[in-house]
Protein backbone atom coordinates (compact mmCIF):
# COMPACT_ATOMS: atom_id res chain seq x y z
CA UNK A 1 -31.68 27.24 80.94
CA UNK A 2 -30.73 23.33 81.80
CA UNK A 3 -28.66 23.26 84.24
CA UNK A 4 -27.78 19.34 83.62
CA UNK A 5 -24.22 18.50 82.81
CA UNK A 6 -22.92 18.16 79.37
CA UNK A 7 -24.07 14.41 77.64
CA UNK A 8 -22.20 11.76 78.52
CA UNK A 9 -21.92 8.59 76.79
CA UNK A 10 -21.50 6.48 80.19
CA UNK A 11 -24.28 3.79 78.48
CA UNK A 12 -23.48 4.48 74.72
CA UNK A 13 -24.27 0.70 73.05
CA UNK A 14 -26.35 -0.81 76.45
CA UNK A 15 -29.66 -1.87 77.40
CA UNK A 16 -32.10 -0.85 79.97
CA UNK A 17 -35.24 -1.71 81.44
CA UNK A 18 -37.61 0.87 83.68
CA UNK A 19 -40.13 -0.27 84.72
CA UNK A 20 -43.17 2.69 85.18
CA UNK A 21 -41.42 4.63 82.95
CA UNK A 22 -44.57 6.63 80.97
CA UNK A 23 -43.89 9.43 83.76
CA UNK A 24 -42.98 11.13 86.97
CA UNK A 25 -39.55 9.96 88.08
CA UNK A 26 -39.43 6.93 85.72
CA UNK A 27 -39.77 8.91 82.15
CA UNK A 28 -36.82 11.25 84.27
CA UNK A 29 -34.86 8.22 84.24
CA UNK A 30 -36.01 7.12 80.40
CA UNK A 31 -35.09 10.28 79.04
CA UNK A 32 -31.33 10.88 80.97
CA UNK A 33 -30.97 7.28 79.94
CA UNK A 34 -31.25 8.31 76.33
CA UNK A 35 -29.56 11.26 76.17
CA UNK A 36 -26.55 9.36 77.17
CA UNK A 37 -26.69 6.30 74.40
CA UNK A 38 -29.03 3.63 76.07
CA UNK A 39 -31.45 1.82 74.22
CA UNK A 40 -34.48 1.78 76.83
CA UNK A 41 -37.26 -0.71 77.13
CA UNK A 42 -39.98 0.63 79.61
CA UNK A 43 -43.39 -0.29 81.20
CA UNK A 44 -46.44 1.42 82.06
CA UNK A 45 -50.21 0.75 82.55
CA UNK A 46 -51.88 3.91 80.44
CA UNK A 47 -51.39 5.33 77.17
CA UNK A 48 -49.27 8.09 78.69
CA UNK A 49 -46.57 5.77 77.76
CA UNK A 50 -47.36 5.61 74.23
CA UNK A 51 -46.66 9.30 74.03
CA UNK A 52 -43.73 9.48 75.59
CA UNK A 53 -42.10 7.04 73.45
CA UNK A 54 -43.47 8.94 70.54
CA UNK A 55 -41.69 11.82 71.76
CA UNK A 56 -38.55 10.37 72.34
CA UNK A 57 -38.47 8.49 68.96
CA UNK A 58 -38.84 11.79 67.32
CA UNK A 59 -35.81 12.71 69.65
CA UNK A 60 -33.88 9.60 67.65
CA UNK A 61 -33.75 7.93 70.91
CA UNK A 62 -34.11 3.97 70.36
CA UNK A 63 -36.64 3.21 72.61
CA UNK A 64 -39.62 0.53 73.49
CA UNK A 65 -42.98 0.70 75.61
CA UNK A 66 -44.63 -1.99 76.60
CA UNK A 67 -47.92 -1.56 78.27
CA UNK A 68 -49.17 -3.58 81.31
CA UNK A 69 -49.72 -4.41 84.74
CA UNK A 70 -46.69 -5.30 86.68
CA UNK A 71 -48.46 -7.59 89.13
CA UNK A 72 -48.63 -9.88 86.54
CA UNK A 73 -45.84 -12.81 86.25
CA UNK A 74 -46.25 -12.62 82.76
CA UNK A 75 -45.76 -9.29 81.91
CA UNK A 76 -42.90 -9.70 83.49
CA UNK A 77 -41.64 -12.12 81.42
CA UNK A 78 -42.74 -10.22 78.34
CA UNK A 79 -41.04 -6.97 78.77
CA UNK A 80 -37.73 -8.75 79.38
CA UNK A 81 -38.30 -10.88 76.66
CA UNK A 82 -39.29 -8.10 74.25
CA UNK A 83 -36.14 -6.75 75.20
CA UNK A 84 -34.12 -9.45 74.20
CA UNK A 85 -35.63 -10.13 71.20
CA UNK A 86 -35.12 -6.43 70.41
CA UNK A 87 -31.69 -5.66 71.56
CA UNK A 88 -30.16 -9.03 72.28
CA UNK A 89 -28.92 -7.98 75.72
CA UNK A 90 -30.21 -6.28 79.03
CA UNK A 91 -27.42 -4.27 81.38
CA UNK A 92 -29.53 -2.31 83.55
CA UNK A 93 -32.78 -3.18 85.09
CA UNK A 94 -34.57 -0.13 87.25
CA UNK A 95 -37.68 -1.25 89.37
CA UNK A 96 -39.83 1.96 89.35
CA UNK A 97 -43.15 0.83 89.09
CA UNK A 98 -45.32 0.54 92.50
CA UNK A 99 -48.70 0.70 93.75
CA UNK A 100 -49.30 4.09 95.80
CA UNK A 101 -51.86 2.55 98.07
CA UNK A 102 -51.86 4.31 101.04
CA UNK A 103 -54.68 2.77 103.91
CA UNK A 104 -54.56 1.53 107.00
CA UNK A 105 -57.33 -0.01 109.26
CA UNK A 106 -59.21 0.45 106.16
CA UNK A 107 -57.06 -1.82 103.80
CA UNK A 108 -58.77 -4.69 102.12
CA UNK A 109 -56.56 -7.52 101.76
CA UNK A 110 -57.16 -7.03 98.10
CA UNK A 111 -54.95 -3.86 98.90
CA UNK A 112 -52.39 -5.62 100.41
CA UNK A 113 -51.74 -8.06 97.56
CA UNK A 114 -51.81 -5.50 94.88
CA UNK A 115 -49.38 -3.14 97.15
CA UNK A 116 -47.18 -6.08 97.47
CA UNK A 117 -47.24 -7.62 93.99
CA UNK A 118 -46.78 -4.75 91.87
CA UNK A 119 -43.95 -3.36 94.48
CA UNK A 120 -41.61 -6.00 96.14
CA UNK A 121 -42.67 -8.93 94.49
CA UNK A 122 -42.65 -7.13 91.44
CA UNK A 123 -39.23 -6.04 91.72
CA UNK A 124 -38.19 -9.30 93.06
CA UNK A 125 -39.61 -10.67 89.52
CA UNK A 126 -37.92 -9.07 86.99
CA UNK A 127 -34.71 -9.11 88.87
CA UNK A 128 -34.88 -12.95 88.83
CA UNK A 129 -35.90 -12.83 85.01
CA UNK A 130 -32.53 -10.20 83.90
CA UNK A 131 -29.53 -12.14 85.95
CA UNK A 132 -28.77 -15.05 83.42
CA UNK A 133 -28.79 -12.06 80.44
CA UNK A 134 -26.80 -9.48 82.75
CA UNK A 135 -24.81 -12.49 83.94
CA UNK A 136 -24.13 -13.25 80.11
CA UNK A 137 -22.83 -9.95 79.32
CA UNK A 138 -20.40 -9.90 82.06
CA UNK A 139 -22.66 -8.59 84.60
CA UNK A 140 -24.95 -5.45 85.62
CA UNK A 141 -26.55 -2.79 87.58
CA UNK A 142 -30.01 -3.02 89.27
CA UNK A 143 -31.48 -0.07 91.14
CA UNK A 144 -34.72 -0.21 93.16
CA UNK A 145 -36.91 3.04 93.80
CA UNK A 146 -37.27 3.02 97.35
CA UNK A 147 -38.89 5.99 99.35
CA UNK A 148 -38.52 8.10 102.62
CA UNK A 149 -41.91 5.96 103.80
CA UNK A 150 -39.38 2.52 103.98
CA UNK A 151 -37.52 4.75 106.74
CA UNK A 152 -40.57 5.93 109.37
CA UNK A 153 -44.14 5.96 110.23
CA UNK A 154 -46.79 7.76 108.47
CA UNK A 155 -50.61 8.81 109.24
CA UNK A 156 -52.59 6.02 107.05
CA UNK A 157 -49.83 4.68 105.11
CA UNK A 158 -49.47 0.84 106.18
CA UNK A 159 -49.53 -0.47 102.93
CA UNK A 160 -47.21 1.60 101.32
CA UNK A 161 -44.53 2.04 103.97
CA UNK A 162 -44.74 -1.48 104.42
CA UNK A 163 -44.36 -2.59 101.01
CA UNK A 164 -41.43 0.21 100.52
CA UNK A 165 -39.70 -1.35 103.30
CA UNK A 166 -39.49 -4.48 102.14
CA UNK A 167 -37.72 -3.29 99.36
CA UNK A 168 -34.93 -1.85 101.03
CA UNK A 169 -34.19 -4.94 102.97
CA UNK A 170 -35.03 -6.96 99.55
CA UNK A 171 -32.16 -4.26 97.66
CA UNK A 172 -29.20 -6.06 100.18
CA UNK A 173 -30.41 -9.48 99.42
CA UNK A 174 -30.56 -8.80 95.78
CA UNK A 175 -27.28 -7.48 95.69
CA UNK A 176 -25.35 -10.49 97.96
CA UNK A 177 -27.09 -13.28 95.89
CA UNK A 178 -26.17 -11.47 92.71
CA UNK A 179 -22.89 -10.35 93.61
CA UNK A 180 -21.56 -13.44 92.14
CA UNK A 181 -23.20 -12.95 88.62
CA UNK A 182 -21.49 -9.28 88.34
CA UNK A 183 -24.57 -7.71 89.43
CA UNK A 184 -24.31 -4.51 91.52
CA UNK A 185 -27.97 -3.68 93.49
CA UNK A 186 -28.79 -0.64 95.26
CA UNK A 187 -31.86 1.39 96.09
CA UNK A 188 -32.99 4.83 95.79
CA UNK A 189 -34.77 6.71 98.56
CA UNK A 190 -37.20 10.06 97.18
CA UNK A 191 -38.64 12.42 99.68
CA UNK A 192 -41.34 14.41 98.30
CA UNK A 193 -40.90 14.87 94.96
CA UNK A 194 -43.38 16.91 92.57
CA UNK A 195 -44.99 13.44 90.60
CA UNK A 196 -48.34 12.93 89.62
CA UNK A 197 -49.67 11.81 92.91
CA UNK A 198 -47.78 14.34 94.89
CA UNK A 199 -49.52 17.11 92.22
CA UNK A 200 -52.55 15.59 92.65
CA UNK A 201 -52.66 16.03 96.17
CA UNK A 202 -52.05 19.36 95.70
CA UNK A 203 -54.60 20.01 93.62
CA UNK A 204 -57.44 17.83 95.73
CA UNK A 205 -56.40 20.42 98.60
CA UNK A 206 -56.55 23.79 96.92
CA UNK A 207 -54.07 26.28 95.53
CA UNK A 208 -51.72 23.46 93.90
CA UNK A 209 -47.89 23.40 93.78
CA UNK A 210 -47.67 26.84 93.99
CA UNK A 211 -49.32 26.91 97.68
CA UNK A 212 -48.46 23.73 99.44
CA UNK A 213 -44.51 23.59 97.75
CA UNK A 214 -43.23 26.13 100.73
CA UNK A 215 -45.65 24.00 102.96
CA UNK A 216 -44.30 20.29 102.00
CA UNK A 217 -41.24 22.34 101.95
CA UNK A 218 -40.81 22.53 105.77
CA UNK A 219 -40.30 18.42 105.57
CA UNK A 220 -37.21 18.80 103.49
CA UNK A 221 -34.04 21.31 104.88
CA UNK A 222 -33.88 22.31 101.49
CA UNK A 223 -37.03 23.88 101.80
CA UNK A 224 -38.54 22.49 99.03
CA UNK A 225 -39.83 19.63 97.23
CA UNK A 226 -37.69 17.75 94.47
CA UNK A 227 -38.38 17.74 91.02
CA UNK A 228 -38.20 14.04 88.94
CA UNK A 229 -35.07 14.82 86.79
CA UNK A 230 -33.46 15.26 90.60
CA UNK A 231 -33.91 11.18 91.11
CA UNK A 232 -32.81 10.35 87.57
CA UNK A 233 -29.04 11.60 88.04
CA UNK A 234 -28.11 9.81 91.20
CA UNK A 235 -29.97 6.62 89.79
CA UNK A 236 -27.93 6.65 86.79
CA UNK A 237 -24.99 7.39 88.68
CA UNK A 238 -25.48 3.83 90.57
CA UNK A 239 -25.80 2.54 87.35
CA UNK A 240 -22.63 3.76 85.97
CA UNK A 241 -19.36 2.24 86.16
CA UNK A 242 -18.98 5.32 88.70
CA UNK A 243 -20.25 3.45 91.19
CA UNK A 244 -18.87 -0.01 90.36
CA UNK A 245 -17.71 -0.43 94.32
CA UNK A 246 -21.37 0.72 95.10
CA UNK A 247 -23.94 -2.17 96.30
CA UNK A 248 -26.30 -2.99 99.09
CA UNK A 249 -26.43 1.01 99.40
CA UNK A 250 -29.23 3.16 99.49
CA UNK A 251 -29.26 6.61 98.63
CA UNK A 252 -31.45 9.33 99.93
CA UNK A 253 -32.68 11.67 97.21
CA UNK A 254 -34.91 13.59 100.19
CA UNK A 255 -33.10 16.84 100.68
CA UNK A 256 -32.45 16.37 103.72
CA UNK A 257 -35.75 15.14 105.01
CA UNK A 258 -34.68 12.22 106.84
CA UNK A 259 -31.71 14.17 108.62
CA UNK A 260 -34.03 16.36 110.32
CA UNK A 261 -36.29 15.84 113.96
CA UNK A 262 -39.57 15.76 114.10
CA UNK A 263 -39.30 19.68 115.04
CA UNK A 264 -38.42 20.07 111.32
CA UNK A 265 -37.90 23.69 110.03
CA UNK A 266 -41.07 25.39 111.99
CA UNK A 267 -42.06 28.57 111.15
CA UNK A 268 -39.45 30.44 113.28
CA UNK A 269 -36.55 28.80 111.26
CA UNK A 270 -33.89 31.72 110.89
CA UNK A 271 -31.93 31.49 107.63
CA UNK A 272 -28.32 32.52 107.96
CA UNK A 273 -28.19 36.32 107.25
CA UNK A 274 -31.29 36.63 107.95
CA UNK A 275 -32.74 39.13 110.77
């Protein structure tokens, strides 16, 4: 059974753009965008995208993929003018779409610039390219997928964490510049959440989700890993106009992961009621 609320109609008649939205947490975000009214323009570098918006059109969801690298200036430009020339407007913009390149001593600079372009830079981008349209139509909501990694140090993850960081401190200077133009900009922070690459590394090390869910689990107090559609409801609540006094915030989709020490649960953990 779904367990989601009811459809709403919070973004009946608007416009959004997600970027890396052909899966994982993004399609999340495309799909509880469209079951409550938005027309959604979204991004993504394989043909997994083309599927999903042939699944969603045969939902009668208004929808468009555009496929692309979003290191690239000018697909940039494209997807938000694709947009335009679609729908005539843009209201929302999320920036989902990022490099998971995790290295350290081993990092080309190659590496870097990829990490940084397709993430921060990115982001910074098509935020730039949406503010006169949002601006236009009275203003907007921008929401940046952050991570746990922008928060503390991980084995072999220098790129990544880096680049994530920078986007959290980017999220609070997006959202005092563009205060003025009606734009709210905040950021949201996943812990481990069952995606592709988090899948993937469960398969490289034998047994899959199945085995290594109560395992990642002991990161997270809820003792467990979180599933995509779990990141698409708080992100569309910081779109909403239920969070119009919300900017400059980041929210922690992580359950509970960054609360904890570095003790986390441990094996002895005893669960109330327990014996």
């Amino acid at each position: 059974m779904d367990s989601r609320i009811a459809i709403r109609d919070r973004f009946l008649g608007k416009v959004a753009i997600v970027t890396g939205g052909s899966s994982g947490i993004g399609r999340a975000i495309v799909e509880e965008l469209c079951r409550e009214g938005a027309s959604v323009a979204f991004s993504g570098i394989s043909e997994l995208g083309e599927a999903t918006a042939k699944e969603l059109e045969a939902q009668h969801h208004d929808v468009l993929f555009l496929r692309g690298d979003m290191c690239e200036e000018a697909f940039c430009r494209h997807i938000v003018a694709a947009t335009l020339e679609k729908w005539g407007k843009v209201n929302y913009l999320v920036n989902n779409a990022f490099s998971f390149t995790a290295k350290a001593l081993d990092a080309t600079r190659e590496d870097w610039e990829r990490t940084f372009m397709v993430g921060p830079v990115g982001y910074a981008t098509m935020a730039s390219l949406v503010t006169e349209p949002m601006h236009k139509q009275g203003g907007g909501a921008i929401v940046n997928m952050s991570s746990i990694s922008a928060f503390i140090a991980q084995p072999h993850r220098w790129t990544y964490n880096a680049a994530k960081g920078a986007v959290h401190n980017l999220t609070k200077c997006m959202a005092l510049d563009l205060a003025p133009y009606g734009i709210r900009v905040n950021s949201v922070s996943p812990g481990w959440i069952w995606t592709r690459e988090v899948l993937k590394a469960a398969n490289q090390d034998g047994g899959g989700r199945e085995k290594w869910d109560p395992i990642w689990g002991e990161y997270h107090m809820l003792r467990r890993c979180g599933e995509p559609i779990e990141c698409a409801g708080p992100t569309l609540f910081l779109l909403s106009d239920d969070a119009s006094f919300i900017t400059a915030t980041d929210l922690a989709v992580d359950g509970g992961y960054q609360g904890m020490g570095p003790e986390g649960l441990g094996k002895t953990t005893v669960i109330a009621g327990s014996k």
